[in-house]
C-alpha atoms as a PDB file:
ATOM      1  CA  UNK A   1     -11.639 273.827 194.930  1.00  0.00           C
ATOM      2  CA  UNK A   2      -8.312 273.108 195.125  1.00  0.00           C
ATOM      3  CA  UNK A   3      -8.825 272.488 199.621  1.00  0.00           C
ATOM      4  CA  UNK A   4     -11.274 269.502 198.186  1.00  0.00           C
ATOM      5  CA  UNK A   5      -8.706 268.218 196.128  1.00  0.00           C
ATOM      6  CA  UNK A   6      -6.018 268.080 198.652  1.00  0.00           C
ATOM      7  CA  UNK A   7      -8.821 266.379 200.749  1.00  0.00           C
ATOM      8  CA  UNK A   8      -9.919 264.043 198.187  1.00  0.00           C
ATOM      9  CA  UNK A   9      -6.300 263.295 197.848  1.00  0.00           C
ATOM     10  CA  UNK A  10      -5.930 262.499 201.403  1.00  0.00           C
ATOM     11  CA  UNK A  11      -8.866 260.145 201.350  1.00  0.00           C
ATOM     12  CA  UNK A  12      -7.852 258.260 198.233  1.00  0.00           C
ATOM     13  CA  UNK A  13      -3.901 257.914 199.169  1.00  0.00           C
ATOM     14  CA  UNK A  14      -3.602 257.328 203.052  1.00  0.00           C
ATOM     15  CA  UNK A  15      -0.850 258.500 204.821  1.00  0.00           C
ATOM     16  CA  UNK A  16       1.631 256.774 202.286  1.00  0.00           C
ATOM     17  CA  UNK A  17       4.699 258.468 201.364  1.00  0.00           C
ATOM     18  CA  UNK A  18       5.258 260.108 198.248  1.00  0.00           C
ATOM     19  CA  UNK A  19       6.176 257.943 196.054  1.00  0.00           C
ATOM     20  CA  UNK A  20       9.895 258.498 193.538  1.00  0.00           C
ATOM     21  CA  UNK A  21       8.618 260.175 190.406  1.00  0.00           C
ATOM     22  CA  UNK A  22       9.919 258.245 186.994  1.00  0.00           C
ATOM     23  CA  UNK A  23      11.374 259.812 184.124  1.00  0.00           C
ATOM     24  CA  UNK A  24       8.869 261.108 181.847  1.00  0.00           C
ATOM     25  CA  UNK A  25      10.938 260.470 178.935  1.00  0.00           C
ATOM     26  CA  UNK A  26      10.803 256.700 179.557  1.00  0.00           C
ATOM     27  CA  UNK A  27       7.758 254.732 178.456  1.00  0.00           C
ATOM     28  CA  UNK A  28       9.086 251.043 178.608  1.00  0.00           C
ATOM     29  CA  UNK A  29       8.283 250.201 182.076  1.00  0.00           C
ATOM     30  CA  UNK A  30      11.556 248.217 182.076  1.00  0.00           C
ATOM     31  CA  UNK A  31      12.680 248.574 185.930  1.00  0.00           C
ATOM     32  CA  UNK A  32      12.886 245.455 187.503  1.00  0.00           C
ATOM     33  CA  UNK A  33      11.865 246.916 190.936  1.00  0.00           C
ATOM     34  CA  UNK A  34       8.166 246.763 190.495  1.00  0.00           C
ATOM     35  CA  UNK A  35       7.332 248.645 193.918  1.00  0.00           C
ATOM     36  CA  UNK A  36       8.437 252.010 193.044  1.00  0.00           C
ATOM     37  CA  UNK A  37       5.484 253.515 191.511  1.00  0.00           C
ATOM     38  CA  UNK A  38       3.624 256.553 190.970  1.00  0.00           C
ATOM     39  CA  UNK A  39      -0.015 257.080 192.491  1.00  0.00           C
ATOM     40  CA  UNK A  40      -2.084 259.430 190.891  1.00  0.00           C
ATOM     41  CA  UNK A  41      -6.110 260.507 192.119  1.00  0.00           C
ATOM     42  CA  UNK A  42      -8.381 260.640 188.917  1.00  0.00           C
ATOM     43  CA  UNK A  43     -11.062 263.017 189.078  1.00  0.00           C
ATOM     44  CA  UNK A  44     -13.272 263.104 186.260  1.00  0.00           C
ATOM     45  CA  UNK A  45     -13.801 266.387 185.966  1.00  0.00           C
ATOM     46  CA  UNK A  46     -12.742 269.848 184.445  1.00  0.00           C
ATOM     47  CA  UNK A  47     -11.495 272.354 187.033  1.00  0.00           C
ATOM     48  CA  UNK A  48     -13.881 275.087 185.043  1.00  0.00           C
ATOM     49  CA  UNK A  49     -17.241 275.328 185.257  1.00  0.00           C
ATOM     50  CA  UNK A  50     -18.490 275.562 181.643  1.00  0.00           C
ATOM     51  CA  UNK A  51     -16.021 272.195 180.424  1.00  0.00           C
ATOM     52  CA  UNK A  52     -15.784 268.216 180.692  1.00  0.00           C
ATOM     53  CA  UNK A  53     -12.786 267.187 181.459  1.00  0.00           C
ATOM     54  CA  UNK A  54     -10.538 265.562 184.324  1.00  0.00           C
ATOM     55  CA  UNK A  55      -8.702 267.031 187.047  1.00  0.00           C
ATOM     56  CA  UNK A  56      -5.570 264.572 188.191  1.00  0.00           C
ATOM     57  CA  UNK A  57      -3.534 265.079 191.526  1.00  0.00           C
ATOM     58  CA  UNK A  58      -0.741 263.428 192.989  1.00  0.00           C
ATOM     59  CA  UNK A  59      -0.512 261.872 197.092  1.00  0.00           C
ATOM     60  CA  UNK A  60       0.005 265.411 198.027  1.00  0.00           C
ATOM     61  CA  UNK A  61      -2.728 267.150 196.707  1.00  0.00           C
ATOM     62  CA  UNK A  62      -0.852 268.372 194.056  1.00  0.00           C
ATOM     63  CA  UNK A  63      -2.308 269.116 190.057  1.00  0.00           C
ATOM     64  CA  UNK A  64      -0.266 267.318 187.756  1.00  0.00           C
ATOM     65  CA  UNK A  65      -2.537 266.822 185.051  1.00  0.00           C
ATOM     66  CA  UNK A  66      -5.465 268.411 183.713  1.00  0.00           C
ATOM     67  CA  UNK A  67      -7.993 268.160 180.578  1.00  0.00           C
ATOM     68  CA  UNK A  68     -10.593 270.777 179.823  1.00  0.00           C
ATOM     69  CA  UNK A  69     -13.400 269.620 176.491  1.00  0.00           C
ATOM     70  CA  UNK A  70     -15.431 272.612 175.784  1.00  0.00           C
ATOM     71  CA  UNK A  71     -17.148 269.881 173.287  1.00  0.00           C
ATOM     72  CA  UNK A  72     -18.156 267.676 175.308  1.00  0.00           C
ATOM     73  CA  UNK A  73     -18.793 264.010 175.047  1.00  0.00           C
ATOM     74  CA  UNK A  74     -17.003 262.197 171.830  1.00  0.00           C
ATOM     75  CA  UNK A  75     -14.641 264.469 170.663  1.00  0.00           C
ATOM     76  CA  UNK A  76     -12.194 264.398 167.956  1.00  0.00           C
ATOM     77  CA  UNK A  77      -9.624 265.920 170.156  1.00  0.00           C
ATOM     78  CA  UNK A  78      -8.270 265.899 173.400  1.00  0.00           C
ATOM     79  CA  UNK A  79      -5.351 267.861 174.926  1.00  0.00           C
ATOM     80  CA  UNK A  80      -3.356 266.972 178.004  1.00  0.00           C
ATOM     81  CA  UNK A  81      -2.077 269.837 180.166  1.00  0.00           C
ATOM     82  CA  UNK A  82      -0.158 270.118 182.947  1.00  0.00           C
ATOM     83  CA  UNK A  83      -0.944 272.051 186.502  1.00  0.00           C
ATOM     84  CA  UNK A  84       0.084 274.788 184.918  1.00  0.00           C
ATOM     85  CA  UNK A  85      -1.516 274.468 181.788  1.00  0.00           C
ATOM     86  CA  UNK A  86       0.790 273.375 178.933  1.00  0.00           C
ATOM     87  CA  UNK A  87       0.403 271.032 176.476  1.00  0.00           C
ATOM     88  CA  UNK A  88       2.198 267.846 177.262  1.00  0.00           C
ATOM     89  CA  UNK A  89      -0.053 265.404 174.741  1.00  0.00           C
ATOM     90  CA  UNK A  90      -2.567 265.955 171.851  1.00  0.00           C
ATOM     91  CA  UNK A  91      -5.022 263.015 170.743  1.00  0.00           C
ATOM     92  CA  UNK A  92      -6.796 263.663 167.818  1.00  0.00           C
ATOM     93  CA  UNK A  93      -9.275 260.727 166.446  1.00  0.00           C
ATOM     94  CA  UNK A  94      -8.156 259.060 162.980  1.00  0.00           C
ATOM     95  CA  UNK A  95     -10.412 260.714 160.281  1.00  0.00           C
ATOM     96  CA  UNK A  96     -11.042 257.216 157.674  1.00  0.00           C
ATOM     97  CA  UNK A  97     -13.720 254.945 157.105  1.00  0.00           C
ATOM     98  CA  UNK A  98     -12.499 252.375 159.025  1.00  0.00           C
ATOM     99  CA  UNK A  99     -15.026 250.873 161.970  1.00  0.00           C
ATOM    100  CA  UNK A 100     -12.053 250.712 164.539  1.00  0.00           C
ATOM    101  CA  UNK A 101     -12.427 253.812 166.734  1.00  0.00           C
ATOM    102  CA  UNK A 102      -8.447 254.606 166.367  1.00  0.00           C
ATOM    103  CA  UNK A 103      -6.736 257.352 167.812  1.00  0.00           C
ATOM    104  CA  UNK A 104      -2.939 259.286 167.020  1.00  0.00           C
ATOM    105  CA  UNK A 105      -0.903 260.514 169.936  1.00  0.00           C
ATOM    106  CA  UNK A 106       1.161 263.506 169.474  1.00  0.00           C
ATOM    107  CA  UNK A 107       3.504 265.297 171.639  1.00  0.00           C
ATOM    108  CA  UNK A 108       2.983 268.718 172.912  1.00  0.00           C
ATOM    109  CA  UNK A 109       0.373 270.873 171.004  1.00  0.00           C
ATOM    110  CA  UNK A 110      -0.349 269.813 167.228  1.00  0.00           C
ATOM    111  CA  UNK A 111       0.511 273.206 164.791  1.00  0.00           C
ATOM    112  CA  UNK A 112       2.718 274.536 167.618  1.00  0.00           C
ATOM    113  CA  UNK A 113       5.692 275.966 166.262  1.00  0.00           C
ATOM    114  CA  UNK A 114       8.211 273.745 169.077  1.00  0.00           C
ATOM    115  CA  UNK A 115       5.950 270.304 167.970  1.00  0.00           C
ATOM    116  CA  UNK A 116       6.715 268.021 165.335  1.00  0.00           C
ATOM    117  CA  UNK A 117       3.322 266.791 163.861  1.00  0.00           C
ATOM    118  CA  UNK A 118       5.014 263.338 163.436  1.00  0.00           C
ATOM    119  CA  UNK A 119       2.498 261.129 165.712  1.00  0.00           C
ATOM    120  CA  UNK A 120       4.011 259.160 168.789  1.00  0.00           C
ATOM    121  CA  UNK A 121       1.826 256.495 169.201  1.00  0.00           C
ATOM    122  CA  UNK A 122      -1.259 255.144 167.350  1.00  0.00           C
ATOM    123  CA  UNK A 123      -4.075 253.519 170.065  1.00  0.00           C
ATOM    124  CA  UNK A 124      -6.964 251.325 168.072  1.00  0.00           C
ATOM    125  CA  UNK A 125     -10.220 249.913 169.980  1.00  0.00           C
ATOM    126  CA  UNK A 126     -10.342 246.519 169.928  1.00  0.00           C
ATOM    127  CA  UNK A 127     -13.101 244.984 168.475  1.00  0.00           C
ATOM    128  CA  UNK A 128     -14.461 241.942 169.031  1.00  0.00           C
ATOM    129  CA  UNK A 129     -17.828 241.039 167.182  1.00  0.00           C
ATOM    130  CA  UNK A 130     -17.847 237.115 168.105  1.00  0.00           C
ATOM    131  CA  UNK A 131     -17.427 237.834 172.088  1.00  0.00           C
ATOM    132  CA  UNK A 132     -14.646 235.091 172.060  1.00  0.00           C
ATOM    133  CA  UNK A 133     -11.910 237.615 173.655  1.00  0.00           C
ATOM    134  CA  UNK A 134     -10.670 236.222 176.544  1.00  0.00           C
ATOM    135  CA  UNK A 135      -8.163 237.918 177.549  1.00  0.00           C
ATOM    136  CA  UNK A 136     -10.488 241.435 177.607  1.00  0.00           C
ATOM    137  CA  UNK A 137      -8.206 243.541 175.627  1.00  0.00           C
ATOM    138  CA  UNK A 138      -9.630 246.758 175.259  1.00  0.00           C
ATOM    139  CA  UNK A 139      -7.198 248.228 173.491  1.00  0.00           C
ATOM    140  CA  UNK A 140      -3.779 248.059 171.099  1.00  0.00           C
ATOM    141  CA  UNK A 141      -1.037 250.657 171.222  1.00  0.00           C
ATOM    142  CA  UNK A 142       1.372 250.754 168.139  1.00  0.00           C
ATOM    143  CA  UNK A 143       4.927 252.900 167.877  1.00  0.00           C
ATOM    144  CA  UNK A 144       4.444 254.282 164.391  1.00  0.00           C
ATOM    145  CA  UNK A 145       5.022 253.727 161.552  1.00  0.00           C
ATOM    146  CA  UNK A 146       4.131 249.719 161.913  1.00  0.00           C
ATOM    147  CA  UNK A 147       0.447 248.858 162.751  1.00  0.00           C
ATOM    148  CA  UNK A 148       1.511 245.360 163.228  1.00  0.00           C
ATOM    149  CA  UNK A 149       2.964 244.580 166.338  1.00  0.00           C
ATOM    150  CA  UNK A 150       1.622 246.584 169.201  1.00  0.00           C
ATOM    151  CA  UNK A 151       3.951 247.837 172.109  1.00  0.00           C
ATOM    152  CA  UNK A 152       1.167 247.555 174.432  1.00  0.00           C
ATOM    153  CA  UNK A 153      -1.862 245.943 175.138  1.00  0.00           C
ATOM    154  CA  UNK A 154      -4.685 247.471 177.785  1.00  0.00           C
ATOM    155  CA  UNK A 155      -7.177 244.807 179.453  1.00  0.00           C
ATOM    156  CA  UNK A 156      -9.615 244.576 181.607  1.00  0.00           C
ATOM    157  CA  UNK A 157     -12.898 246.695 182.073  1.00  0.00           C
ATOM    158  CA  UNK A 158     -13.092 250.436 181.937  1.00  0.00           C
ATOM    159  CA  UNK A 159     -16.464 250.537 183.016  1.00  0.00           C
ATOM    160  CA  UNK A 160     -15.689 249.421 186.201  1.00  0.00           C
ATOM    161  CA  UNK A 161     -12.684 250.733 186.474  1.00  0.00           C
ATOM    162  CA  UNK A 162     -10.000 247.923 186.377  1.00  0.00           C
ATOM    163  CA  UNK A 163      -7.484 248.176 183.998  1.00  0.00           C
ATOM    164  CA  UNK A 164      -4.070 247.324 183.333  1.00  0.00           C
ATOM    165  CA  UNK A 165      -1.384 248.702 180.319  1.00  0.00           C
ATOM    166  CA  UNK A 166       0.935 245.522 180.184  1.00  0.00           C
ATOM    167  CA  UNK A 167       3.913 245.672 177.586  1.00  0.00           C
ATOM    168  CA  UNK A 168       6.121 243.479 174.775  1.00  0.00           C
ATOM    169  CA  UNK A 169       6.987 241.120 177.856  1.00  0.00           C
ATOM    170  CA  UNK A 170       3.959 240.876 179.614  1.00  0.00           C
ATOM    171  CA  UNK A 171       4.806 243.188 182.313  1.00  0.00           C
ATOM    172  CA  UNK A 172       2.097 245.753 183.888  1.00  0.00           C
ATOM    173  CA  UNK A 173       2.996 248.889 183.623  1.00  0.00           C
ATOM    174  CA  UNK A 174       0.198 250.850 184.401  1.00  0.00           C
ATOM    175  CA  UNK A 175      -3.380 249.936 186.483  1.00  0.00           C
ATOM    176  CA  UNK A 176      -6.364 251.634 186.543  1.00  0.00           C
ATOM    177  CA  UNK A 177      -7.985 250.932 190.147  1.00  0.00           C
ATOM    178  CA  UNK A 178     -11.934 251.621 191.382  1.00  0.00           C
ATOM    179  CA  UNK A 179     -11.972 253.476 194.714  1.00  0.00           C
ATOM    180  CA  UNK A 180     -15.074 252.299 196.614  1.00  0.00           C
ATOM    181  CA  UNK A 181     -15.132 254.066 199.951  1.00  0.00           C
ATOM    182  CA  UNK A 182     -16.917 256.739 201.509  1.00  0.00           C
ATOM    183  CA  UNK A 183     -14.761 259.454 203.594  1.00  0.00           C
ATOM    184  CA  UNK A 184     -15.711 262.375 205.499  1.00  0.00           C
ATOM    185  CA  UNK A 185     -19.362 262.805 202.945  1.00  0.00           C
ATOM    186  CA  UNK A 186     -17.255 261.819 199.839  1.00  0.00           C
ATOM    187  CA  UNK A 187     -18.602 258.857 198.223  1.00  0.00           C
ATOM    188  CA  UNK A 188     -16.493 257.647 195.287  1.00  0.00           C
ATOM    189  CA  UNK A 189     -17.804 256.182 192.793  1.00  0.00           C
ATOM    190  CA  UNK A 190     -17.017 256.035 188.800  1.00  0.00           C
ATOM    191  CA  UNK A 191     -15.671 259.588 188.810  1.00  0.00           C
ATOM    192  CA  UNK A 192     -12.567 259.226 191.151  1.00  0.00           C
ATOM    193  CA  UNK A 193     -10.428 256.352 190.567  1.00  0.00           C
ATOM    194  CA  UNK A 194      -6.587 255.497 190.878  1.00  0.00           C
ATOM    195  CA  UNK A 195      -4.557 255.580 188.406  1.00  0.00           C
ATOM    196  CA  UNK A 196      -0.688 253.633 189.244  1.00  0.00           C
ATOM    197  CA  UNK A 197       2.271 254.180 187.332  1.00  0.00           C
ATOM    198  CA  UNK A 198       5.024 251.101 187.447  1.00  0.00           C
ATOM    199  CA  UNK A 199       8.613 253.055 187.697  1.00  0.00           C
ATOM    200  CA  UNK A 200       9.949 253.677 183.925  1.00  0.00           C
ATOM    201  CA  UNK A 201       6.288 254.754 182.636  1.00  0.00           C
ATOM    202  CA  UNK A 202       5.602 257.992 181.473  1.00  0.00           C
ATOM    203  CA  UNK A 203       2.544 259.195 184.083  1.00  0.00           C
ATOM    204  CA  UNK A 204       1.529 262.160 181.703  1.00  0.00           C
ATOM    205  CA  UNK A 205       1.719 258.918 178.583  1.00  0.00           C
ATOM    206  CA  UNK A 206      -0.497 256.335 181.052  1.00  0.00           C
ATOM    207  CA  UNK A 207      -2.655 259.352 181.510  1.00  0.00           C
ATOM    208  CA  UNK A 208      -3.332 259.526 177.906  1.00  0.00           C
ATOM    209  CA  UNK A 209      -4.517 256.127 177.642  1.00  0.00           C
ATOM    210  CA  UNK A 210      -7.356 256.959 180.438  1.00  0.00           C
ATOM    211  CA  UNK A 211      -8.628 259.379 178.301  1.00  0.00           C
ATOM    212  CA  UNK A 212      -8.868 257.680 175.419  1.00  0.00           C
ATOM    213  CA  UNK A 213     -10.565 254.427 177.045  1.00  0.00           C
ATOM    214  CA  UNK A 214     -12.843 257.334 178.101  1.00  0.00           C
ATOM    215  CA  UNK A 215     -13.438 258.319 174.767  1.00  0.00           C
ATOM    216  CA  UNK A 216     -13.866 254.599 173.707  1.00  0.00           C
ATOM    217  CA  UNK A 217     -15.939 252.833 176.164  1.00  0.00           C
ATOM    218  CA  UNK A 218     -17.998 255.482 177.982  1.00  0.00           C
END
């Protein structure tokens, strides 16, 4: 499994160097030097067998990320794991009456005894019944506890793959990019995509978002 991935890897990335890694505790996307960035492969699929999921390497073949959904399909929650396996992010779906398919980010593993159950980040479909969005925004992210100014904004289409996470000043911080290619019998399609991470972005936080326009829009 894990020779395909290096190979997929390979075929997605190039021979480009790897790339300087940004702090994970930053999420601003502040730096003013817009061509460091991270380049991550996007595989959507679980590592195991009996799961849906995603499998995410770096340029080197490397497994940064991982998500395993024994549920399958819509789920009400979604955990974000390392290579090695821990808990970096929980998403759990609000539970209300609301139409607005809205989702609470936590960090590490909700009811673990070293989390605080205090959410990070609310995300909240964006719903547009007269079609007259024209800026395709899929989605709104909010810092808690305010619901009315959103830190970020994600646009585009996730359907065919081509998205970006764009902040407070209009900056991208974040693109989703469709790989069409075919390389040594590997023809990617919808399943294996780029994801690129502007320096001062949390990867494992951009992440995240992929999964929940997953959850949203497929």
């Amino acid at each position: 499994m894990f020779i395909f991935l290096k190979s997929l890897s390979r075929s997605v990335h190039g021979d480009e160097e790897p790339q300087e890694q940004p702090e994970l505790s930053k999420t601003d996307g502040g730096s003013n030097d817009d061509d460091l960035c991270t380049s991550l492969t996007v595989w959507r699929k679980s590592l195991l067998i009996s799961c849906n999921g995603f499998t995410v390497i770096d340029s080197n073949g490397n497994l940064v990320y991982r998500v395993d959904n024994y549920m399958g399909g819509r789920t009400k929650e979604l955990v974000l794991m390392d290579g090695k396996g821990n808990s970096i992010l929980t998403m759990r779906r609000c539970k209300n009456l609301r139409l607005v398919d809205t989702w609470v980010i936590y960090g590490g593993e909700v009811g673990d005894h070293c989390t605080s159950e205090k959410p990070i980040f609310y995300v909240k479909k964006c719903i547009n019944i007269l079609h007259t969005n024209k800026s395709n925004v899929l989605a709104y992210v909010y810092r808690p506890p305010s619901d009315k100014r959103y830190a970020y904004t994600i646009e585009g289409s996730y359907s065919h793959r081509s998205c970006k996470v764009v902040n407070e000043k209009k900056r991208v911080v974040a693109e989703i990019k469709r790989k069409d290619a075919t390389s040594g019998g590997i023809c990617f399609g919808l399943d294996v995509f780029v994801l690129i991470i502007k320096a001062g972005f949390d990867p494992g936080f951009a992440m995240a978002l992929v999964l929940l326009l997953d959850q949203m829009f497929s």
